[in-house]
N, C-alpha and C. Protein backbone atom coordinates (compact mmCIF):
# COMPACT_ATOMS: atom_id res chain seq x y z
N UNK A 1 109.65 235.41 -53.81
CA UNK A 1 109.71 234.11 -54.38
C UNK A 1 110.63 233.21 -53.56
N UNK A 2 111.51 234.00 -52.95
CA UNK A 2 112.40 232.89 -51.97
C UNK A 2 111.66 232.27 -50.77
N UNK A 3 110.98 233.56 -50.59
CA UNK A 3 110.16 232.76 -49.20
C UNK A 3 109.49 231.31 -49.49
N UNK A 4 108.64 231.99 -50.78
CA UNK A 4 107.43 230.66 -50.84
C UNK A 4 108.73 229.48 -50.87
N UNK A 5 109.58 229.56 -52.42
CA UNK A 5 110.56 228.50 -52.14
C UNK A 5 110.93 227.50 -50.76
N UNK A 6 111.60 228.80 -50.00
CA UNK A 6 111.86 228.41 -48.51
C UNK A 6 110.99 227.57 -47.40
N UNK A 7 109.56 228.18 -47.57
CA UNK A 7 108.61 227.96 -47.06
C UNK A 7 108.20 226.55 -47.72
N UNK A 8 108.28 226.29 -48.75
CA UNK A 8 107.65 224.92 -49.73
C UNK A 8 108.87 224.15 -49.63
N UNK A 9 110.17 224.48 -48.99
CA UNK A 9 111.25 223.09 -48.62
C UNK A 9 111.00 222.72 -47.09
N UNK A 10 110.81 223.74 -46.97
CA UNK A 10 109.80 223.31 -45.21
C UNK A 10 109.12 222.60 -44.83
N UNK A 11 107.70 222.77 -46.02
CA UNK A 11 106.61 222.05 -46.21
C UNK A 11 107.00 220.77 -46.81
N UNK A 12 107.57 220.13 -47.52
CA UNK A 12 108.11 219.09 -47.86
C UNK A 12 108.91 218.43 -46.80
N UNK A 13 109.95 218.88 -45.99
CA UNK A 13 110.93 218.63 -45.56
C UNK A 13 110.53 217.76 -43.82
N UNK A 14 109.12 218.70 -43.29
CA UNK A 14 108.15 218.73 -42.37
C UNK A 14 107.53 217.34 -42.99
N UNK A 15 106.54 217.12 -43.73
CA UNK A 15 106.00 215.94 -44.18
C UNK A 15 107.07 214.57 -44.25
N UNK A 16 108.32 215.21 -44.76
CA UNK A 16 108.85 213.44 -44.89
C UNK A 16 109.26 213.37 -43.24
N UNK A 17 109.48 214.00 -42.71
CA UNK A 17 109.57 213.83 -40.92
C UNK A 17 108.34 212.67 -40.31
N UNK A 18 107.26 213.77 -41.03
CA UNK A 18 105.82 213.33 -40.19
C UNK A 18 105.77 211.77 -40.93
N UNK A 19 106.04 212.04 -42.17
CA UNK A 19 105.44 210.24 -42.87
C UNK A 19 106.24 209.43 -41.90
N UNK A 20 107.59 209.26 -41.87
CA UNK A 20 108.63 208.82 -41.59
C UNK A 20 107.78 208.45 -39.67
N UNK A 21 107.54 209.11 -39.08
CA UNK A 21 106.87 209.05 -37.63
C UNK A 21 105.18 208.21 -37.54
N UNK A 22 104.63 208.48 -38.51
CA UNK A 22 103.54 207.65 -39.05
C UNK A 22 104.15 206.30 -39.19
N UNK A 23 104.77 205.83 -40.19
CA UNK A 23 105.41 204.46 -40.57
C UNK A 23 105.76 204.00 -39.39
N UNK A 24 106.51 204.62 -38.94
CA UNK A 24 107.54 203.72 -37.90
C UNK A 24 106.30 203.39 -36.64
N UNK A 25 105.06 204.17 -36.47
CA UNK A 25 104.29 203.88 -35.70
C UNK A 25 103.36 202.77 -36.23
N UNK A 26 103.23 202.62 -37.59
CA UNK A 26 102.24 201.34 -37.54
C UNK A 26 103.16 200.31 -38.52
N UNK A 27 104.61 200.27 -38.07
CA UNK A 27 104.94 199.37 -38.47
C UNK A 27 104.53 198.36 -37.51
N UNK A 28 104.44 197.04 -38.27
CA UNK A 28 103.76 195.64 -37.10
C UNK A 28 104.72 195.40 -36.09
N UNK A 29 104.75 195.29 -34.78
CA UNK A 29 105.57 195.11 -34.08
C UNK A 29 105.61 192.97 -33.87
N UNK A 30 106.93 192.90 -33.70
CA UNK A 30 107.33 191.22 -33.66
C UNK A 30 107.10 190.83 -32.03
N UNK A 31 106.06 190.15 -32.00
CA UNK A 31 106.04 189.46 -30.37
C UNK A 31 106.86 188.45 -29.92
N UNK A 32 107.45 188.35 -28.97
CA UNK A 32 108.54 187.27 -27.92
C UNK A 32 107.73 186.29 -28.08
N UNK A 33 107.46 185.96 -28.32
CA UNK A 33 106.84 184.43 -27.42
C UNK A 33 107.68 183.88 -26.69
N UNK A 34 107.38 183.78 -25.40
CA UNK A 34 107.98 182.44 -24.64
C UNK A 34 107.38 181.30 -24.32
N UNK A 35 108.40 180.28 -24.96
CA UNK A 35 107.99 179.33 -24.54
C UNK A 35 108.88 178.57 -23.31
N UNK A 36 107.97 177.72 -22.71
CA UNK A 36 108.39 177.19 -21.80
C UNK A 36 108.30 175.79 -21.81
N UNK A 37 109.48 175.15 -20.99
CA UNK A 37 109.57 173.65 -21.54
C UNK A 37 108.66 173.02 -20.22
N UNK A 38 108.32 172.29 -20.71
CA UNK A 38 107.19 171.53 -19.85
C UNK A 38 108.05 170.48 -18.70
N UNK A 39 108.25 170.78 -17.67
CA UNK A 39 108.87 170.23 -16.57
C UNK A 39 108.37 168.72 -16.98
N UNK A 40 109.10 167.61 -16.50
CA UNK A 40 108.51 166.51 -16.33
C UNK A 40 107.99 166.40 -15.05
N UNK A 41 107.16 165.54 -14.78
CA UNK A 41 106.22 165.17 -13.73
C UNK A 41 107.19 164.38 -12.83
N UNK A 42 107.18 164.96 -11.70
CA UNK A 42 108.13 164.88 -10.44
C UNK A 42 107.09 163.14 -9.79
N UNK A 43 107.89 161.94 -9.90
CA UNK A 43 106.89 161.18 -9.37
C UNK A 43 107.28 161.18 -7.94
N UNK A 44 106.89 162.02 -7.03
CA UNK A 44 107.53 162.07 -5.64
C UNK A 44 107.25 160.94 -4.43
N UNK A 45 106.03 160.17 -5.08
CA UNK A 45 106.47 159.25 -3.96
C UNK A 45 106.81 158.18 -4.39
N UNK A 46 107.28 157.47 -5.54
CA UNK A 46 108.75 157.06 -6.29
C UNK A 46 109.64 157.55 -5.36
N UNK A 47 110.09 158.73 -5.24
CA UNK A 47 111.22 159.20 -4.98
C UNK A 47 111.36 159.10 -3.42
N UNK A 48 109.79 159.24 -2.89
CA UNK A 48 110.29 159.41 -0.96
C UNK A 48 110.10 157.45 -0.86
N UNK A 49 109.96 156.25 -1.70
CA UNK A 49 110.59 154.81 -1.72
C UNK A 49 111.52 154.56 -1.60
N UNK A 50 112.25 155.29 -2.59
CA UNK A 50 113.80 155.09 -3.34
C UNK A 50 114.32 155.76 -1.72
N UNK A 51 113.92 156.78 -1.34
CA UNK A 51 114.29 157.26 -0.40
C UNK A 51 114.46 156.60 1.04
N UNK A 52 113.25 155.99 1.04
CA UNK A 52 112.97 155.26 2.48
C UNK A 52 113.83 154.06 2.49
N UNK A 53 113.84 153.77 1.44
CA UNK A 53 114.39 151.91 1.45
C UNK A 53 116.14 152.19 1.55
N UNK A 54 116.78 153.25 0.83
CA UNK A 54 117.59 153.41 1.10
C UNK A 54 118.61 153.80 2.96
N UNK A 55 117.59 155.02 3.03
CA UNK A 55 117.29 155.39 4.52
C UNK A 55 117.39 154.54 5.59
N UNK A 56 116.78 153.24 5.28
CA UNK A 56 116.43 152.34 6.31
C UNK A 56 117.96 151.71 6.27
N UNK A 57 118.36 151.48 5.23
CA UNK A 57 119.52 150.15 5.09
C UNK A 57 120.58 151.12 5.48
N UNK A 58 120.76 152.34 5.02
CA UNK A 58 121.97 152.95 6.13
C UNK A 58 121.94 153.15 7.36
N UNK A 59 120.75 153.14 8.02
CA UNK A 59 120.21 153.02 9.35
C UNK A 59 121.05 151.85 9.78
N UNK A 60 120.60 150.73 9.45
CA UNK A 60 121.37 149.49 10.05
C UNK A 60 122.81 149.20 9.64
N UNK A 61 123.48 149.94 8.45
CA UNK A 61 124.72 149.83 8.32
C UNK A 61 125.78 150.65 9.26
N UNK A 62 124.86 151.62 9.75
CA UNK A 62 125.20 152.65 10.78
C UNK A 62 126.45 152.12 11.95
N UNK A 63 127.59 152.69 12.67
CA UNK A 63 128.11 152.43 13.40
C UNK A 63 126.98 152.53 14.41
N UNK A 64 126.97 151.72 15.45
CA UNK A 64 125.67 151.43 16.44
C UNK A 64 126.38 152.37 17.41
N UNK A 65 127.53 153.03 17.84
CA UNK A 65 127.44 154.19 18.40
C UNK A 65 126.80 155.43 18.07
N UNK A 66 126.55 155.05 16.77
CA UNK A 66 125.86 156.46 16.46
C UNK A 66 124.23 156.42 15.90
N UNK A 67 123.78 155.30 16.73
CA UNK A 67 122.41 155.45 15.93
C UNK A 67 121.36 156.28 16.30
N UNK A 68 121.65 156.99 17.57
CA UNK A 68 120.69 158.30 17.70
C UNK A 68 121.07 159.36 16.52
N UNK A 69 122.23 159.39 16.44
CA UNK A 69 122.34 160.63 14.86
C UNK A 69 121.95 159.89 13.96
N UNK A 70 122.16 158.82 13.56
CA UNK A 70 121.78 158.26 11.66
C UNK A 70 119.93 158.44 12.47
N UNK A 71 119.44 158.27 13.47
CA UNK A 71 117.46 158.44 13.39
C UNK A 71 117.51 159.66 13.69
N UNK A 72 118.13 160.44 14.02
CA UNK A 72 117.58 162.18 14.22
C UNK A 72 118.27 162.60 12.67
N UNK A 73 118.40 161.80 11.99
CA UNK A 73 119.29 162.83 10.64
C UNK A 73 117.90 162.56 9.88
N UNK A 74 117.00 160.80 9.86
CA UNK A 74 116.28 160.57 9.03
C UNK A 74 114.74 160.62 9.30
N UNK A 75 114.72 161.22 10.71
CA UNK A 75 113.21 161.54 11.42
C UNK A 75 112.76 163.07 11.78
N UNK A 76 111.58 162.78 11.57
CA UNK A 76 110.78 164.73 12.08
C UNK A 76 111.40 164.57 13.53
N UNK A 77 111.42 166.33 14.05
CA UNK A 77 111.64 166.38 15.02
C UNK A 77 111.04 165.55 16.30
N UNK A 78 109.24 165.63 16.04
CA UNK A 78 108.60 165.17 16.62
C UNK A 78 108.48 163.80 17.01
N UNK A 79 108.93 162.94 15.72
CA UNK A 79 109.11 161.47 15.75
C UNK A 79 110.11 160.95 16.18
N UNK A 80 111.16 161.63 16.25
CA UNK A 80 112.41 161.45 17.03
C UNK A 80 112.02 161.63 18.76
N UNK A 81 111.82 162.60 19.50
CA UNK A 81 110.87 162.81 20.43
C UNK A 81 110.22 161.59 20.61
N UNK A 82 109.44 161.53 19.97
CA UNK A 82 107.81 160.20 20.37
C UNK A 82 108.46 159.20 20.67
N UNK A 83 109.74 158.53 19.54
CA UNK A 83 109.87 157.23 19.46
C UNK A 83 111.40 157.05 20.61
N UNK A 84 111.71 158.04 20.93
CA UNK A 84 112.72 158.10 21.77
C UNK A 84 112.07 157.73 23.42
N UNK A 85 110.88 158.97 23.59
CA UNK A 85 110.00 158.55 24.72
C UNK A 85 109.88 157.07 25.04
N UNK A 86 108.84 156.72 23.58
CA UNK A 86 108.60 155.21 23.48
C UNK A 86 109.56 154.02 23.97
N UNK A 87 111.08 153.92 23.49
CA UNK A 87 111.62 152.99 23.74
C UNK A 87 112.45 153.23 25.23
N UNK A 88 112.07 154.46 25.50
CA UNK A 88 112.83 154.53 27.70
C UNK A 88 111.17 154.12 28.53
N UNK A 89 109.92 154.09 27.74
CA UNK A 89 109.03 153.91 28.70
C UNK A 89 109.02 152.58 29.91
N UNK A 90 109.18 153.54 31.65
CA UNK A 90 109.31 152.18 32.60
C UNK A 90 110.89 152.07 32.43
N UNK A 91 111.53 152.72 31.63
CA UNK A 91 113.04 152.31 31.82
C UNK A 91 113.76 153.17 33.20
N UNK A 92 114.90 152.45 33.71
CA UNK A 92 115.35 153.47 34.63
C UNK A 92 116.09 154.87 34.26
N UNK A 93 115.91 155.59 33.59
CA UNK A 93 116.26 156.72 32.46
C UNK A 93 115.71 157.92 33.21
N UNK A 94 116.91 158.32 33.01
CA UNK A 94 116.10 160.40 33.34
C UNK A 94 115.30 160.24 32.18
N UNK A 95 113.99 160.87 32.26
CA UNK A 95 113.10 161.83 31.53
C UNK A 95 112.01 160.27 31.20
N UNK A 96 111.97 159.13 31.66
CA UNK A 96 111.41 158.27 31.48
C UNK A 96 110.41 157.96 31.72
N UNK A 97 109.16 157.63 30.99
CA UNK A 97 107.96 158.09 31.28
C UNK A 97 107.46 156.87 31.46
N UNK A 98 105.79 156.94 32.00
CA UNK A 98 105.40 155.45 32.85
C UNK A 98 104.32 155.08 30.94
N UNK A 99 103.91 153.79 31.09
CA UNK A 99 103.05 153.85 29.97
C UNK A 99 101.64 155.19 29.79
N UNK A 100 101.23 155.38 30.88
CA UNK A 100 100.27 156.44 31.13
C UNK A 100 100.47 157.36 30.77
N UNK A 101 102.03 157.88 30.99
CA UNK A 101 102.07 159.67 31.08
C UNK A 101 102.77 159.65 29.09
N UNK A 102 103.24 158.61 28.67
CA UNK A 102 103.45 158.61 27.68
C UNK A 102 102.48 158.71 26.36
N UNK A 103 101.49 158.04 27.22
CA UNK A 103 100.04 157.87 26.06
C UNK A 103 99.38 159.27 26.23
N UNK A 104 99.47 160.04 27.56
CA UNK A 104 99.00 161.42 27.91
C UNK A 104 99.62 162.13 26.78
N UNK A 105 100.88 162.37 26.71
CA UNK A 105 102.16 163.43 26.44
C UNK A 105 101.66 163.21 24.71
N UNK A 106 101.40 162.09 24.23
CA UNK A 106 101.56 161.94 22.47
C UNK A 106 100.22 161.51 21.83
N UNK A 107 99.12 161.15 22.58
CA UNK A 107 98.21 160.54 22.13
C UNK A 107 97.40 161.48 21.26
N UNK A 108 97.98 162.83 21.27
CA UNK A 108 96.94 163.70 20.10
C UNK A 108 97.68 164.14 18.97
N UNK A 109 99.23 163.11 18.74
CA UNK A 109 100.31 163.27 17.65
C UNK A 109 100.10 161.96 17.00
N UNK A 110 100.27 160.88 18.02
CA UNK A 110 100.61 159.83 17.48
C UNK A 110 99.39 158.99 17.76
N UNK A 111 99.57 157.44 17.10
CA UNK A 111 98.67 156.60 17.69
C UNK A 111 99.54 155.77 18.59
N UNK A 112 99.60 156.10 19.71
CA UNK A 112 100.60 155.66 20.54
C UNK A 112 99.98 153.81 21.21
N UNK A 113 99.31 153.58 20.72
CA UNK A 113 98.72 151.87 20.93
C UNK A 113 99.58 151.11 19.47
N UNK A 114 100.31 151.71 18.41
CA UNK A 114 101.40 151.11 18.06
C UNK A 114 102.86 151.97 17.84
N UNK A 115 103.13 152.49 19.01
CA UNK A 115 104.33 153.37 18.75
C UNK A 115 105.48 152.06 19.01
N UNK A 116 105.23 150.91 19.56
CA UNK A 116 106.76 150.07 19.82
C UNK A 116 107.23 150.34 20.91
N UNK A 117 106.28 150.31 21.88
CA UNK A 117 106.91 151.04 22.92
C UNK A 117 107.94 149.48 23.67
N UNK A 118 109.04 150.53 23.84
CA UNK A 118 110.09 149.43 24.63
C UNK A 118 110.70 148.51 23.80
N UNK A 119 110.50 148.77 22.19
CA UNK A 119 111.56 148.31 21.54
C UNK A 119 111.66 149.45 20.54
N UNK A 120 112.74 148.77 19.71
CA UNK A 120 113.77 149.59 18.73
C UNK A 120 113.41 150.65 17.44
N UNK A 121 114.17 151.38 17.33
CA UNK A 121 113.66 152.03 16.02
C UNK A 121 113.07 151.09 15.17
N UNK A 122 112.48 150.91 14.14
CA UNK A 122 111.92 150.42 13.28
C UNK A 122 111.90 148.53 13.40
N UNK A 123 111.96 147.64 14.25
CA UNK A 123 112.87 146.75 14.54
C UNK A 123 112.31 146.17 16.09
N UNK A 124 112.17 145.21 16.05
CA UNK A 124 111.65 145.04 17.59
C UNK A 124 112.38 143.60 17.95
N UNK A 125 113.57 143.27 17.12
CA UNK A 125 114.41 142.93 17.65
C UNK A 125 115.61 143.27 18.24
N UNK A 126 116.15 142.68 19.01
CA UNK A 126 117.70 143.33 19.59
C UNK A 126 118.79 142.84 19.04
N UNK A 127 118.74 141.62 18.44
CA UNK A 127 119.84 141.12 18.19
C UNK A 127 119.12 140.84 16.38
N UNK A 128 119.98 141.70 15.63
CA UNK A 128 120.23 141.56 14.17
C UNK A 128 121.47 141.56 13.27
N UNK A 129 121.50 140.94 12.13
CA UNK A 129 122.80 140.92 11.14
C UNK A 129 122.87 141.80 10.70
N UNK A 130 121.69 141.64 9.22
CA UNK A 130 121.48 142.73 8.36
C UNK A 130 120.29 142.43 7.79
N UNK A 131 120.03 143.94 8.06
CA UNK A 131 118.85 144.12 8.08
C UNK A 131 118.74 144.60 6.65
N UNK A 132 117.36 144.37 5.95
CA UNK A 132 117.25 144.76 4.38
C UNK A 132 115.63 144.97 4.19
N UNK A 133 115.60 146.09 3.25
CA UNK A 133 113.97 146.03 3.03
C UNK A 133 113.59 144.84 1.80
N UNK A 134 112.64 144.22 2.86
CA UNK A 134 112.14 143.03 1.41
C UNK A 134 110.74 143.48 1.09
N UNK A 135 110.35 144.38 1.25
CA UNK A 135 109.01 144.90 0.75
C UNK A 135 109.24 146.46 1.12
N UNK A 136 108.56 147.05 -0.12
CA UNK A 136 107.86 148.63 0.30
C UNK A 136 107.25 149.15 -0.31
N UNK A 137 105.77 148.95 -0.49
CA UNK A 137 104.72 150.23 -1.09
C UNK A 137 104.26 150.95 -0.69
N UNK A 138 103.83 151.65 -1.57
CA UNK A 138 102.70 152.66 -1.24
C UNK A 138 101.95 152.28 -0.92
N UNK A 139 100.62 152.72 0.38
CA UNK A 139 99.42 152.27 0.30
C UNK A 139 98.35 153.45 0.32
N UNK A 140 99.23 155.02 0.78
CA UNK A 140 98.33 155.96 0.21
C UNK A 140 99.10 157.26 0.54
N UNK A 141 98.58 158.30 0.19
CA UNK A 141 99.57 159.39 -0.28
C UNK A 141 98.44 160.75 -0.31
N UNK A 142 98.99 161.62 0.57
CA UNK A 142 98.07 163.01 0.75
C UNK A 142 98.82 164.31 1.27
N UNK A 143 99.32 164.87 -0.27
CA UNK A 143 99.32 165.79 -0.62
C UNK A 143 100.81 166.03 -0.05
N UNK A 144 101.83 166.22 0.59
CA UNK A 144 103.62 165.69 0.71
C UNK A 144 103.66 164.57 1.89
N UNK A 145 103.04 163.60 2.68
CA UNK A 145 102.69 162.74 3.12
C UNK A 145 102.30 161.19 2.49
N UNK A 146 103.47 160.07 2.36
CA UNK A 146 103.17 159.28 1.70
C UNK A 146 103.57 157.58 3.32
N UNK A 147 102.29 156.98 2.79
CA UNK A 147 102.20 155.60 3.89
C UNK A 147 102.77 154.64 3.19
N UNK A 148 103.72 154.06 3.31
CA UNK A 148 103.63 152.90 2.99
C UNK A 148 104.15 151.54 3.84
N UNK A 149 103.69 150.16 3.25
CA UNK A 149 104.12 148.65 4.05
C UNK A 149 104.93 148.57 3.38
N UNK A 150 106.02 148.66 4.86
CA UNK A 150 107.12 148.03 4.74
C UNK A 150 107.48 146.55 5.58
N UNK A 151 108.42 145.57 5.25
CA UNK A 151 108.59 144.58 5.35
C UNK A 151 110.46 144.70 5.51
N UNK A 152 110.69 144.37 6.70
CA UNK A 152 112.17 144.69 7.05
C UNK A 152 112.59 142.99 7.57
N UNK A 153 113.46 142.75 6.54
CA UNK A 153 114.12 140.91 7.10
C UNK A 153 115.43 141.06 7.39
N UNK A 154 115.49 140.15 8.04
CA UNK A 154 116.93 139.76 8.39
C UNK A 154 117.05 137.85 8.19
N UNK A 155 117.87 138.07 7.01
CA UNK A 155 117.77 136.53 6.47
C UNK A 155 118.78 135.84 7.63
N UNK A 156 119.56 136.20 7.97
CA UNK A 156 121.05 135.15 9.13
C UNK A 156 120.09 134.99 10.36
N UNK A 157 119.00 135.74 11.15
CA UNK A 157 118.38 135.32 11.88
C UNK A 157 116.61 134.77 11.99
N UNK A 158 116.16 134.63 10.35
CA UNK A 158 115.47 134.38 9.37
C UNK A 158 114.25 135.03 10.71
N UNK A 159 114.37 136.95 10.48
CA UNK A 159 113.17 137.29 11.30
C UNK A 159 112.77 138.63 10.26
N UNK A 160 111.58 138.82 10.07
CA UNK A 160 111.08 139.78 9.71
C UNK A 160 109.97 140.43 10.21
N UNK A 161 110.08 141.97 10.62
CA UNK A 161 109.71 143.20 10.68
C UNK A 161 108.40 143.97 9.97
N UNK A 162 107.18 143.24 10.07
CA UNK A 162 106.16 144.45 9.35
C UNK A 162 105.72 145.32 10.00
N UNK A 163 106.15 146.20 9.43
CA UNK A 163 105.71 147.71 9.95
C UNK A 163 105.35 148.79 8.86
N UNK A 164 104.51 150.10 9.05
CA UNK A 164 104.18 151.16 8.14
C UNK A 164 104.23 152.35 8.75
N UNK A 165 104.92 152.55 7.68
CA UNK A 165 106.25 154.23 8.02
C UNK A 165 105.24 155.14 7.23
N UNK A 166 105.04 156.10 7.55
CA UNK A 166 105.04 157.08 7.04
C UNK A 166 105.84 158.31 6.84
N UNK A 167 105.80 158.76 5.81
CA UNK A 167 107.03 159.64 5.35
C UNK A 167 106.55 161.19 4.58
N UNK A 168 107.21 162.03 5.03
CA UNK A 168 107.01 163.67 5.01
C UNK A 168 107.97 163.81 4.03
N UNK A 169 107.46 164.94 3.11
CA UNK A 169 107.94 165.95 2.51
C UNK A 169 108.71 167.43 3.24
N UNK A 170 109.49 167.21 3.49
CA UNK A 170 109.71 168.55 4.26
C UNK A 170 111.05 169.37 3.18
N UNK A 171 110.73 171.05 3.06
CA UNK A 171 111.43 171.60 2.38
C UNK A 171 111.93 170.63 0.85
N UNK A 172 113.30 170.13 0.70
CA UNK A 172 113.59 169.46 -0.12
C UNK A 172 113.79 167.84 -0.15
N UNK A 173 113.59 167.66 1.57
CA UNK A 173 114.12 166.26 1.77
C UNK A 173 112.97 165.57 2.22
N UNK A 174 113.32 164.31 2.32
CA UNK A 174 112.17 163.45 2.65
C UNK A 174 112.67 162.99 4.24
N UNK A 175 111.44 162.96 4.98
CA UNK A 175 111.46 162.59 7.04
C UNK A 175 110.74 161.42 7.17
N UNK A 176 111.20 160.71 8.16
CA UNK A 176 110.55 159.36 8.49
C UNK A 176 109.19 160.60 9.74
N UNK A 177 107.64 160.55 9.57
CA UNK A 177 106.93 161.00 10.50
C UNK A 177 106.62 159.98 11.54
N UNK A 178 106.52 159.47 10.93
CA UNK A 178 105.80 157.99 12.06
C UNK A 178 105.79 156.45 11.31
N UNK A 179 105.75 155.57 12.09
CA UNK A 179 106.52 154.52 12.09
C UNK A 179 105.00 153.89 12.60
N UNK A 180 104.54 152.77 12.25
CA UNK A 180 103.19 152.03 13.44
C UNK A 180 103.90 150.66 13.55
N UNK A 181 104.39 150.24 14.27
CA UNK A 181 104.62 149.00 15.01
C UNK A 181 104.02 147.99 16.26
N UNK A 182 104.00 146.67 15.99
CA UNK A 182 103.27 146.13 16.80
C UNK A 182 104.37 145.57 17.71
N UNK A 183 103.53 145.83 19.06
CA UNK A 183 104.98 144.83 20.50
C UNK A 183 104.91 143.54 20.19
N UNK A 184 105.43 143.00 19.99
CA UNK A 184 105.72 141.76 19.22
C UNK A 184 105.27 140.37 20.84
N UNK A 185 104.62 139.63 20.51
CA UNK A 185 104.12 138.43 21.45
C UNK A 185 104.46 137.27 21.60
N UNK A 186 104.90 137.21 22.69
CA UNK A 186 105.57 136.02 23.15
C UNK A 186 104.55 135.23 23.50
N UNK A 187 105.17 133.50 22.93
CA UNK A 187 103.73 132.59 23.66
C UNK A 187 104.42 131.85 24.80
């Protein structure tokens, strides 16, 4: 009689184990949800404007000893290159190229029939005050690549500058790529 006893606290003792392993298996399990906050919409070429217009006006606030660093800080490598070529072309300059070998060297980068050749960064005057952007839109935009007309015055020598910059996305910052300027005509 002890056995069965023994044997029937077993049998009991075994079952509340097993119920106990049952339950805990179809208890409902609670799901995470994550949610995620919805980024706002990055208006980036807002931002490469804000960028350019700023860009430009420290350009000309620039100590003029240093305006090869303030345009190699705010240009692609390449456009720094092009537009550097551009303004020694025919100059007496080491590395100075004739109009020919210049249109050879860039004509499958740039549109080198308005690179400015033989005048200034952005500017095809020599003698300025202060320089300010009085215009800058967008006129089109593809994919981290944004064009826009710009309009650069200088009210003390009442001259203004139309030209269209285009501007790169690169990594986090925004690059001046190219610049289209016309050689300005004397009558």
């Amino acid at each position: 009689m002890k056995r069965t006893i023994i044997a029937f606290l077993f049998l009991i003792i075994g079952c509340k184990e097993e119920k106990k392993e049952i339950t805990a298996q179809t208890e409902p399990k609670v799901k995470e949800e994550v949610v995620q906050e919805a980024k706002p919409q990055v208006n980036e070429s807002g931002e490469a404007q804000k960028w350019l217009e700023k860009s430009i006006e420290d350009y000309f606030k620039a100590d003029i000893g240093n305006e090869e660093k303030a345009m190699r800080k705010i240009t692609t490598k390449d456009y720094f290159d092009y537009k550097t070529d551009a303004m020694n072309v025919d100059m007496d300059v080491d590395g100075s190229l004739t109009e020919k070998e210049f249109e050879d060297k860039w004509k499958t980068k740039f549109n080198t029939k308005q690179a400015g050749i033989g005048v200034g960064f952005l500017i095809s005057g020599q003698d300025w005050t202060g320089i300010k952007v009085a215009k800058c839109q967008l006129i089109s935009e593809n994919g981290n690549s944004f064009m826009f007309d710009v309009i650069l015055s200088d009210k003390e020598t009442k001259a203004e500058y139309p030209i269209k910059v285009k501007v790169s996305k690169e990594n986090v910052s925004f690059l001046i790529a190219d610049v289209l300027q016309e050689i300005p005509k004397f009558n």
